[in-house]
N, C-alpha and C. Protein backbone atom coordinates (compact mmCIF):
# COMPACT_ATOMS: atom_id res chain seq x y z
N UNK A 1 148.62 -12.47 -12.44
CA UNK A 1 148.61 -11.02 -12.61
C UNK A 1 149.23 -10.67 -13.95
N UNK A 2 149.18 -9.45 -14.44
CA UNK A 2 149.26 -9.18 -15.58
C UNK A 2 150.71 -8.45 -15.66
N UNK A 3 151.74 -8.71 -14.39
CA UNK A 3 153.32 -7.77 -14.66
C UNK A 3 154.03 -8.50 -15.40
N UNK A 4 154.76 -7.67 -15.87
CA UNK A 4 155.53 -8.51 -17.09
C UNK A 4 156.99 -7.79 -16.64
N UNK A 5 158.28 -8.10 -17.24
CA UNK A 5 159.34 -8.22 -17.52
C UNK A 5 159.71 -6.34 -17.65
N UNK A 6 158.34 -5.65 -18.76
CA UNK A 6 158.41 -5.00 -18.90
C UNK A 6 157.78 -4.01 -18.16
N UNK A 7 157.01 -3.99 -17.54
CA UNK A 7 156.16 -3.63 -16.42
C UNK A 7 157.31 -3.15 -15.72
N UNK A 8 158.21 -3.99 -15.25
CA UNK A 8 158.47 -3.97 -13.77
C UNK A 8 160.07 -3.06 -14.25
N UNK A 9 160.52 -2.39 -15.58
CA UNK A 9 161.41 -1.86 -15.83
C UNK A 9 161.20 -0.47 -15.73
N UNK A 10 159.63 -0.45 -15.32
CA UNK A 10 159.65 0.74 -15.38
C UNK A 10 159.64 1.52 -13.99
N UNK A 11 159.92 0.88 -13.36
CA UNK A 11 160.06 0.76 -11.82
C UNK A 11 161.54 1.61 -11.73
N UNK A 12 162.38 1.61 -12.85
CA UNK A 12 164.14 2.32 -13.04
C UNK A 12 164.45 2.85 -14.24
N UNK A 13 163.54 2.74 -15.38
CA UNK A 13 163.87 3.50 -15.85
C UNK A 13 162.13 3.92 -16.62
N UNK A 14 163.03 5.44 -17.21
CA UNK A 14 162.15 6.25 -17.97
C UNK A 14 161.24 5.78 -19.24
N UNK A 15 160.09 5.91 -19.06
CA UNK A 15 159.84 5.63 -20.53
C UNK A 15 158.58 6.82 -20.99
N UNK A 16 159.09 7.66 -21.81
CA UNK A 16 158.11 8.53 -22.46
C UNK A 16 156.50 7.89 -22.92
N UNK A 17 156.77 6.94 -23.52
CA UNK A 17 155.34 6.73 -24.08
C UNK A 17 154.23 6.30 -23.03
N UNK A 18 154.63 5.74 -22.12
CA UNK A 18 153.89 6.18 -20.60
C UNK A 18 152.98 7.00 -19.76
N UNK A 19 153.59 8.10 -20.17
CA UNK A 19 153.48 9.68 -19.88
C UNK A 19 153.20 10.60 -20.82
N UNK A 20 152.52 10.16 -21.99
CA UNK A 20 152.14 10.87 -23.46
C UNK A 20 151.66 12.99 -22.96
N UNK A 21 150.86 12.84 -21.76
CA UNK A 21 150.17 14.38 -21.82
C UNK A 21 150.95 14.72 -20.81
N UNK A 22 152.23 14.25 -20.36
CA UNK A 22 153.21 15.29 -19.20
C UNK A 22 154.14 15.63 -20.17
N UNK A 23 154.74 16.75 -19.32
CA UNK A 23 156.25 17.26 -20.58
C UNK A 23 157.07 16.69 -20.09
N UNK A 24 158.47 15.97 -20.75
CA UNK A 24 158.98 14.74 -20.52
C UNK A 24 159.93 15.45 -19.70
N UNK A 25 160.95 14.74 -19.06
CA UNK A 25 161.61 14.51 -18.03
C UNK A 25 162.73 15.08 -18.81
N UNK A 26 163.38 16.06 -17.82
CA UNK A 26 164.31 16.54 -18.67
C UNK A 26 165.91 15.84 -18.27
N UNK A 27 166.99 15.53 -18.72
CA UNK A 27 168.12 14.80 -18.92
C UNK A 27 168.67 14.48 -17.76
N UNK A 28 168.67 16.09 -16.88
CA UNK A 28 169.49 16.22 -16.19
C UNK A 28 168.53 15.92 -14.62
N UNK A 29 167.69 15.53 -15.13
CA UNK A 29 166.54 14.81 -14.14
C UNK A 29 166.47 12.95 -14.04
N UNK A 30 166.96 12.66 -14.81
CA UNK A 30 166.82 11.47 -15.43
C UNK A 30 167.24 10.52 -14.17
N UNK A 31 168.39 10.85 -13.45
CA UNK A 31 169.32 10.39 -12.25
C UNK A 31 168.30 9.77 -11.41
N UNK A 32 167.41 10.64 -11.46
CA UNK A 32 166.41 10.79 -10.02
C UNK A 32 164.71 10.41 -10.46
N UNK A 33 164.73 9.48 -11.48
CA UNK A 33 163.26 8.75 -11.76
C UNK A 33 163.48 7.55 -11.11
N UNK A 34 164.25 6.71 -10.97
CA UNK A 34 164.08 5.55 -10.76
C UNK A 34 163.49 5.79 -8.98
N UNK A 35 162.92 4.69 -9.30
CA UNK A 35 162.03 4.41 -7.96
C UNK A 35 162.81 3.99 -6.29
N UNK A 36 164.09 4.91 -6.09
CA UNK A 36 165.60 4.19 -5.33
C UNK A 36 165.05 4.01 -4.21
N UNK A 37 163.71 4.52 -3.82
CA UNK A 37 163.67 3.99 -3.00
C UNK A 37 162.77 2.92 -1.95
N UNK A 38 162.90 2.42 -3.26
CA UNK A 38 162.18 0.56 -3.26
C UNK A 38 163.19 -0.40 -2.53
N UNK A 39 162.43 -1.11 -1.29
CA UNK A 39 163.51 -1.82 -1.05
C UNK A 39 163.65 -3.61 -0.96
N UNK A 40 162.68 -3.86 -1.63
CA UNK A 40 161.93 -5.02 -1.89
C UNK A 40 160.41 -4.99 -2.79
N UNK A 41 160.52 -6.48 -3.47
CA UNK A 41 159.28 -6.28 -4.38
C UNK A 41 158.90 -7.86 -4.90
N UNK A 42 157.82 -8.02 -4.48
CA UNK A 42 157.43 -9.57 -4.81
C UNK A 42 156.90 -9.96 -6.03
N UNK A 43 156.80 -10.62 -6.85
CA UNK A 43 156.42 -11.43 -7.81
C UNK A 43 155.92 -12.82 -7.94
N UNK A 44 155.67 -12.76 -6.86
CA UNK A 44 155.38 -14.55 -6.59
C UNK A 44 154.47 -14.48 -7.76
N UNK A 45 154.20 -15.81 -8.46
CA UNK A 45 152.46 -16.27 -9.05
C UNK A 45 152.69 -15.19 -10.23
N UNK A 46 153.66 -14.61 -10.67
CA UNK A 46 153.59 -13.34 -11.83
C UNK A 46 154.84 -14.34 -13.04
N UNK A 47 153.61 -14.91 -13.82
CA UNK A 47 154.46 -15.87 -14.74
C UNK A 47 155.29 -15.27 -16.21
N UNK A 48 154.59 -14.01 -16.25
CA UNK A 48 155.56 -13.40 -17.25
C UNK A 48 156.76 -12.41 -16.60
N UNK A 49 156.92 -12.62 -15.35
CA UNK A 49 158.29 -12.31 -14.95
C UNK A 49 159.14 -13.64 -15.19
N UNK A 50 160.05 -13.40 -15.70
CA UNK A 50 161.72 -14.08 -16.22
C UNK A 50 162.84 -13.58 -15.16
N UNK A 51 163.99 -14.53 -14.93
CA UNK A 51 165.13 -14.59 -14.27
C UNK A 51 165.78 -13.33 -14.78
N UNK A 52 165.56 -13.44 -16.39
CA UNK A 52 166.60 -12.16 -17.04
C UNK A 52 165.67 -10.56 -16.70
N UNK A 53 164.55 -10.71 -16.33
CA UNK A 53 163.86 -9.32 -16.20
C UNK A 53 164.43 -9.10 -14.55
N UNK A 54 164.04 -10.14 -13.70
CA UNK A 54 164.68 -10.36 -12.09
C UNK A 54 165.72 -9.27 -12.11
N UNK A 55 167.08 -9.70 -13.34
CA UNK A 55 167.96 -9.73 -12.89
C UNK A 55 168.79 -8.29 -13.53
N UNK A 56 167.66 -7.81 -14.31
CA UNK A 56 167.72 -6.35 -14.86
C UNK A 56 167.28 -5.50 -13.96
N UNK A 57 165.61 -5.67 -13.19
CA UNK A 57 165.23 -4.73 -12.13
C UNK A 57 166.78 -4.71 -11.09
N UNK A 58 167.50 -5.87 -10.22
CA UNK A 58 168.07 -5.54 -9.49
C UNK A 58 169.57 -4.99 -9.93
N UNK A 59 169.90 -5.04 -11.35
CA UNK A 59 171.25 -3.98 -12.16
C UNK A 59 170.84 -2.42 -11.62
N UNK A 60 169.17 -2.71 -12.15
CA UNK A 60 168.86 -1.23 -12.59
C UNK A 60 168.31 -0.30 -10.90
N UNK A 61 167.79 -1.50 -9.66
CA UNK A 61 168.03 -0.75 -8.35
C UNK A 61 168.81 -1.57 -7.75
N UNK A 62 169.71 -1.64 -7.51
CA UNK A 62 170.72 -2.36 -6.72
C UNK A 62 170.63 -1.99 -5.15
N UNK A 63 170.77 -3.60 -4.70
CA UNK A 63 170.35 -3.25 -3.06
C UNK A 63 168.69 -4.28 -3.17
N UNK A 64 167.76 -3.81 -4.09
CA UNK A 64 166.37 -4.67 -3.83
C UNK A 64 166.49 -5.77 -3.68
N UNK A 65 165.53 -6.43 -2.97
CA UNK A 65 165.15 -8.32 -3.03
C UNK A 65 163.67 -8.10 -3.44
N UNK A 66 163.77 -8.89 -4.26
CA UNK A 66 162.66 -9.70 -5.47
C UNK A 66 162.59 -11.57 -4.97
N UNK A 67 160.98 -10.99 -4.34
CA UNK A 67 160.80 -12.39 -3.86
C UNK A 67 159.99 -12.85 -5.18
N UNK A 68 160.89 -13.73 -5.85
CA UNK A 68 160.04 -14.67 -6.83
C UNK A 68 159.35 -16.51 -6.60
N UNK A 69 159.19 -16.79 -7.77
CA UNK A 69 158.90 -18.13 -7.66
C UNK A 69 159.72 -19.42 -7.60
N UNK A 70 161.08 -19.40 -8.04
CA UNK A 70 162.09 -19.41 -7.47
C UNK A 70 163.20 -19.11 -6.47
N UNK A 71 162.94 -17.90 -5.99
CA UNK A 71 163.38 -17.73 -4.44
C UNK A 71 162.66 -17.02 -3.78
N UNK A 72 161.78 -17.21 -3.04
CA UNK A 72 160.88 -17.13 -2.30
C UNK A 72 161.17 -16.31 -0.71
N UNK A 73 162.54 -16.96 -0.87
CA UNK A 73 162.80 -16.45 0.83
C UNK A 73 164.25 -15.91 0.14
N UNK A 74 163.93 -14.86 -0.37
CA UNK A 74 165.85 -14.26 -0.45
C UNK A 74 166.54 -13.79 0.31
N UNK A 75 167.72 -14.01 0.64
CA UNK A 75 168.57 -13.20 1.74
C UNK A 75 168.17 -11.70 1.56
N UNK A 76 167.84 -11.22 2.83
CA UNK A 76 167.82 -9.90 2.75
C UNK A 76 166.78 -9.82 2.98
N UNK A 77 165.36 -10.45 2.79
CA UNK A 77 164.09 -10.21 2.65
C UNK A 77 163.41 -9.78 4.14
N UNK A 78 162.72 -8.66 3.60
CA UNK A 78 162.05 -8.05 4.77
C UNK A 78 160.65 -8.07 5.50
N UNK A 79 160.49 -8.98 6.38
CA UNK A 79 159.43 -9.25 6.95
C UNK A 79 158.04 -8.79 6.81
């Protein structure tokens, strides 16, 4: 598949160039883009996901399990 590192950041945070013909998100909105309420997300077989992107999505939602290609069965993971 074609997710990348960067793909999957946008899952928490904002990115304008994304959204070129909406009027952008205003500051005090910003709190409340991220996607909080994701509570798991797989990547298996997604080779331009990296440990260091892994390990930014779960800084940036804390609480998710990211079943990757390396852990496959993570604590927490939901049936």
């Amino acid at each position: 598949t074609a997710v990348t590192d960067k793909g999957i950041k946008h899952l928490y945070s904002y990115d304008p160039a994304l959204q070129r013909t909406t009027l952008p998100v205003q500051q005090h909105l910003m709190k409340d883009y991220a996607m909080t309420n994701l509570l798991q997300i797989s990547v298996l077989k997604c080779p331009n996901i990296t440990r260091k992107g892994v390990a930014d999505l779960k800084k940036g939602l804390p609480g998710i399990v990211v079943i990757t290609n390396w852990d496959p069965n993570p604590q927490g993971q939901i049936f």
